[in-house]
C-alpha atoms as a PDB file:
ATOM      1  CA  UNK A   1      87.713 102.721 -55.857  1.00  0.00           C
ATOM      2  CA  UNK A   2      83.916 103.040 -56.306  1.00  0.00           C
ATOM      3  CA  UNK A   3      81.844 105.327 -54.056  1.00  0.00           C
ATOM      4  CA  UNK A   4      79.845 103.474 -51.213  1.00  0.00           C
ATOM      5  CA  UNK A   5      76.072 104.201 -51.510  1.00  0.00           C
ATOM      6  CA  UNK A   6      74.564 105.770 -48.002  1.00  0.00           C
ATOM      7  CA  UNK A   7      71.190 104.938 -46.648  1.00  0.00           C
ATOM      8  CA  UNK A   8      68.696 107.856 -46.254  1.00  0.00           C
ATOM      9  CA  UNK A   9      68.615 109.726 -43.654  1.00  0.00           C
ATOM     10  CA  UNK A  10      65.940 110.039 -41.538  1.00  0.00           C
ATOM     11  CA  UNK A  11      64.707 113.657 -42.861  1.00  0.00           C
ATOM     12  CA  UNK A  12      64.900 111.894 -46.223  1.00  0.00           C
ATOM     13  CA  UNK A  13      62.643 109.608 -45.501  1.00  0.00           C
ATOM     14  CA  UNK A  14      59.797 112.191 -43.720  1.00  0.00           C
ATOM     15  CA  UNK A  15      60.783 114.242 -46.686  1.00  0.00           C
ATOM     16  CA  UNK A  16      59.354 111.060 -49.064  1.00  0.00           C
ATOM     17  CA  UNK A  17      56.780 110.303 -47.310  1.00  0.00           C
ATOM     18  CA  UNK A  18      55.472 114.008 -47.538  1.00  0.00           C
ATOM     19  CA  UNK A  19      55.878 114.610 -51.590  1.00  0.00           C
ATOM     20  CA  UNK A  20      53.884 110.818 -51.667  1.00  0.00           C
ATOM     21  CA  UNK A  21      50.882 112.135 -49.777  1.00  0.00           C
ATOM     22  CA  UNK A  22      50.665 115.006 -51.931  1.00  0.00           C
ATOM     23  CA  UNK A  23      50.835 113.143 -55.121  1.00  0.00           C
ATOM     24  CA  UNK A  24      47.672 111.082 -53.307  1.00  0.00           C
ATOM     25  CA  UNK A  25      45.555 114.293 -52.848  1.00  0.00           C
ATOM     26  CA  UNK A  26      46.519 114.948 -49.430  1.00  0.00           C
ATOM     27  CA  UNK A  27      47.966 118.202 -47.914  1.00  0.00           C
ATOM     28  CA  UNK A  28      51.114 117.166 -45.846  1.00  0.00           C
ATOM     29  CA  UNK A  29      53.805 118.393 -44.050  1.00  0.00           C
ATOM     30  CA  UNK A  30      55.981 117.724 -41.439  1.00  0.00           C
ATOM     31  CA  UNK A  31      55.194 118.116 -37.449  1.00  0.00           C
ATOM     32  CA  UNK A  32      58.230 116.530 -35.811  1.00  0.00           C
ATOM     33  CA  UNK A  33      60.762 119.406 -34.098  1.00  0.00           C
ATOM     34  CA  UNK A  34      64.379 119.304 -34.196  1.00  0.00           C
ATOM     35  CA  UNK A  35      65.653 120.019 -30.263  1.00  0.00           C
ATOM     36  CA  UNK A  36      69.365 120.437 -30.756  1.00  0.00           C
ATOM     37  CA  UNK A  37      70.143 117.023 -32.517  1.00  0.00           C
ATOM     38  CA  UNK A  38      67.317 114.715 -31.685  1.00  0.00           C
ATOM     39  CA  UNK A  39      63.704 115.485 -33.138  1.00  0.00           C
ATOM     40  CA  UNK A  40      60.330 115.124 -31.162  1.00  0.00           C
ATOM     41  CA  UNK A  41      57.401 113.512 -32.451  1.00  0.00           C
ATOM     42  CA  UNK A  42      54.455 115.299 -32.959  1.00  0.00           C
ATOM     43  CA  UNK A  43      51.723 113.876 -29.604  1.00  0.00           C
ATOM     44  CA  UNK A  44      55.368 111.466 -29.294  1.00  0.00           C
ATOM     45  CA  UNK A  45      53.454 109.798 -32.225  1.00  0.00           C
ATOM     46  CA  UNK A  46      54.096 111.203 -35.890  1.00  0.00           C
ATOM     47  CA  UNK A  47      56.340 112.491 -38.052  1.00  0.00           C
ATOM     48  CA  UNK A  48      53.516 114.003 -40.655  1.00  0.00           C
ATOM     49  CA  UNK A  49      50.188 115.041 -40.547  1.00  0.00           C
ATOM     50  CA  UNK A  50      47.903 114.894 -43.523  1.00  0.00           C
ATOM     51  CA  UNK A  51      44.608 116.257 -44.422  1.00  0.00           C
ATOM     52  CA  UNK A  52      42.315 115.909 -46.932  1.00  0.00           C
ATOM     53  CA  UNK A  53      38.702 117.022 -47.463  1.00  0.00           C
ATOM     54  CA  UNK A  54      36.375 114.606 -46.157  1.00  0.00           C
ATOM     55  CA  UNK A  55      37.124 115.220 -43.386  1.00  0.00           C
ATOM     56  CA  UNK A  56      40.384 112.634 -43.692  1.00  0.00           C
ATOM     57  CA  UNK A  57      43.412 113.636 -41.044  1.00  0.00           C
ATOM     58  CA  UNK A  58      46.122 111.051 -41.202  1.00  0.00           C
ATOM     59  CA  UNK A  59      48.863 110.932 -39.173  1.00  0.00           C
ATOM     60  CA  UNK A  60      52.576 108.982 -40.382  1.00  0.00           C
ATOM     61  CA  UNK A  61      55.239 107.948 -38.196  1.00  0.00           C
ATOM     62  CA  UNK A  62      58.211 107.359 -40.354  1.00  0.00           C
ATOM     63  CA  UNK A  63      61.004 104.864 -40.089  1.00  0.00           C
ATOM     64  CA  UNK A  64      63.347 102.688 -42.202  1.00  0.00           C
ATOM     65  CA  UNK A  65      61.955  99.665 -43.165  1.00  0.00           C
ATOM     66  CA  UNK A  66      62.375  96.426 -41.289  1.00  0.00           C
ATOM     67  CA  UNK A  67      61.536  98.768 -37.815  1.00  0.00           C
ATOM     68  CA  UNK A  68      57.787  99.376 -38.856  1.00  0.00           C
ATOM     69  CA  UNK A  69      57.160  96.578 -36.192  1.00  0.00           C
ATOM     70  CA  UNK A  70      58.989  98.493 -33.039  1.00  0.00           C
ATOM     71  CA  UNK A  71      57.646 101.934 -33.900  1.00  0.00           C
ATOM     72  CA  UNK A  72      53.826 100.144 -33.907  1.00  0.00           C
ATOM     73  CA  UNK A  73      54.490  98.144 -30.633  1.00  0.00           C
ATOM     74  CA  UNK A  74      55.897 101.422 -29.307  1.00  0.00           C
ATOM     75  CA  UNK A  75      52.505 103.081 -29.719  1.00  0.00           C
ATOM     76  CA  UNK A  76      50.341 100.448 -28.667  1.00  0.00           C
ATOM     77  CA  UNK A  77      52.103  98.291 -26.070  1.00  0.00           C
ATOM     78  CA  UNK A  78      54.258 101.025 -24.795  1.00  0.00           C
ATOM     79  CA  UNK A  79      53.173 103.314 -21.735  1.00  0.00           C
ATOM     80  CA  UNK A  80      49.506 103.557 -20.743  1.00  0.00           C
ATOM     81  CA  UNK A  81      49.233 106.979 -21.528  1.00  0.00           C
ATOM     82  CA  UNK A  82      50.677 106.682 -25.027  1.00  0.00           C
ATOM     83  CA  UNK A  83      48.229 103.724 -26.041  1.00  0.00           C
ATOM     84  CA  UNK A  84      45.217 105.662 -24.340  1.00  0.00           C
ATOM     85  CA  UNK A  85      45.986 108.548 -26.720  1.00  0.00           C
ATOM     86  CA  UNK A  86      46.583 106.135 -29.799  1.00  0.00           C
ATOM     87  CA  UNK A  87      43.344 104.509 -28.824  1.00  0.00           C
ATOM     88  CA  UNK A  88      40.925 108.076 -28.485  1.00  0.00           C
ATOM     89  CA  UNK A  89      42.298 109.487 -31.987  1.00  0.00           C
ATOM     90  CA  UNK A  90      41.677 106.382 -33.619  1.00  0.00           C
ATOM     91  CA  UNK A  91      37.774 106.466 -31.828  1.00  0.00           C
ATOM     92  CA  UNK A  92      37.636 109.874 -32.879  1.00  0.00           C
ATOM     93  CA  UNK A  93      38.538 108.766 -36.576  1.00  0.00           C
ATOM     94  CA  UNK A  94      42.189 109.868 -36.926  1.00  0.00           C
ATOM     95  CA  UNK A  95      44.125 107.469 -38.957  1.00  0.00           C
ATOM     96  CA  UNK A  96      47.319 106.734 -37.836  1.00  0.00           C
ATOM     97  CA  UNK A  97      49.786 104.435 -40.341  1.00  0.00           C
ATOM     98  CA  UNK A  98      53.542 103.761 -39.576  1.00  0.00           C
ATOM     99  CA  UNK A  99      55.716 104.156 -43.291  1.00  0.00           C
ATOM    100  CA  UNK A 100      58.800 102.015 -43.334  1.00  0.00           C
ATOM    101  CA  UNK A 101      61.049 103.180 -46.537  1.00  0.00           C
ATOM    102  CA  UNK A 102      63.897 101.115 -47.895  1.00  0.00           C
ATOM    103  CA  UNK A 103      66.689 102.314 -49.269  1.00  0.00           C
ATOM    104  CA  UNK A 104      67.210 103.886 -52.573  1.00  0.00           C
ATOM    105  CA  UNK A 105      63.405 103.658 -54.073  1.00  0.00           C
ATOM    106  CA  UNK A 106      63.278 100.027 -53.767  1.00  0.00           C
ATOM    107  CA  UNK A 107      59.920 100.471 -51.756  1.00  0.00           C
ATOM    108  CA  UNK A 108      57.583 101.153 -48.388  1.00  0.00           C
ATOM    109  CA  UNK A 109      55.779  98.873 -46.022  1.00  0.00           C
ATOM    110  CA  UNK A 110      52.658 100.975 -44.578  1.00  0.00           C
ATOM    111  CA  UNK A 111      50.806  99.602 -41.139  1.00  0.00           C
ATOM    112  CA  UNK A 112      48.039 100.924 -40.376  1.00  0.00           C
ATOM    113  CA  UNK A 113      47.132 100.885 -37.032  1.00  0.00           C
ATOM    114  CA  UNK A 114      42.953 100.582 -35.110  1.00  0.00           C
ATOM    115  CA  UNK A 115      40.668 100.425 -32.966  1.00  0.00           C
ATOM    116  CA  UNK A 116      37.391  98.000 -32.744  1.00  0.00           C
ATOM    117  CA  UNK A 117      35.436  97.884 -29.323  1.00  0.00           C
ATOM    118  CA  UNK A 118      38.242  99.518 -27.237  1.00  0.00           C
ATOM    119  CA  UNK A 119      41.114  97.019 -28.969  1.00  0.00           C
ATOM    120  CA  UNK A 120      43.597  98.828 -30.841  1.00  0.00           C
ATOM    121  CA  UNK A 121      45.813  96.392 -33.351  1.00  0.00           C
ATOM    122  CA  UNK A 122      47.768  97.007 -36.579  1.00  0.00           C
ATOM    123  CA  UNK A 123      47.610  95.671 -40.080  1.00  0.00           C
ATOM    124  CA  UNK A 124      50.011  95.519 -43.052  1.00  0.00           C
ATOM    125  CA  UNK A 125      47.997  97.294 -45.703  1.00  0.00           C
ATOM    126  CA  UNK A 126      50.412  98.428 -48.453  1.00  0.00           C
ATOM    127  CA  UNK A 127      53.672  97.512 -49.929  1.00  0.00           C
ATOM    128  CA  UNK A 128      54.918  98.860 -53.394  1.00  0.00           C
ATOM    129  CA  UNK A 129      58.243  99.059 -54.799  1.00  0.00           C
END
């Protein structure tokens, strides 16, 4: 009897997301915190925070791909005070993107999310196998 194949876990995935900023030029690493056996978002928005000179500061919430959608309507149709924030880093020219990963290297969806004139949306802008 063969082996079943497990999908990532979720520290997989951050962990993925990190080494593929780096490769872009970007200095990552991870901001969520572990509290016992659920982690906290970084602002309740991101898993990893990038940098790069510029100044570029990118912020990534990860997820498994197909829930890209939920974790983007979660930051800018959730609670007032979560799409306030959202909307004043992206004014003050933070990117924030939402990574969804499938499973075993077949690919990532990113969404990057903005602001124009005080409307914040979200656009598909990358997906590569």
């Amino acid at each position: 009897m063969g082996k079943r194949k497990k999908g990532y876990k979720r520290s997989d995935l951050t962990r993925k997301c990190v080494q593929s900023l780096r490769k872009q030029g970007w200095w990552a690493d991870t901001v969520e915190r572990w509290c016992g056996p659920i982690t906290r978002d970084y602002l309740g928005i991101a898993d990893v925070l990038a940098l790069r000179p510029g100044p570029e500061v990118l912020l990534v919430q990860v997820t498994s791909y197909g829930n890209e959608w939920t974790r983007v309507d979660k930051l800018i149709d959730g609670e007032k005070e979560m799409f306030e924030m959202v909307a004043g880093l992206l004014h003050g020219g933070i990117q924030i993107e939402v990574w969804g990963y499938k499973s075993y290297n077949r690919g990532v969806r990113r969404i990057a999310l903005w602001n124009e004139e005080g409307t914040v949306g979200a656009t598909e802008v990358e997906y590569y196998q």
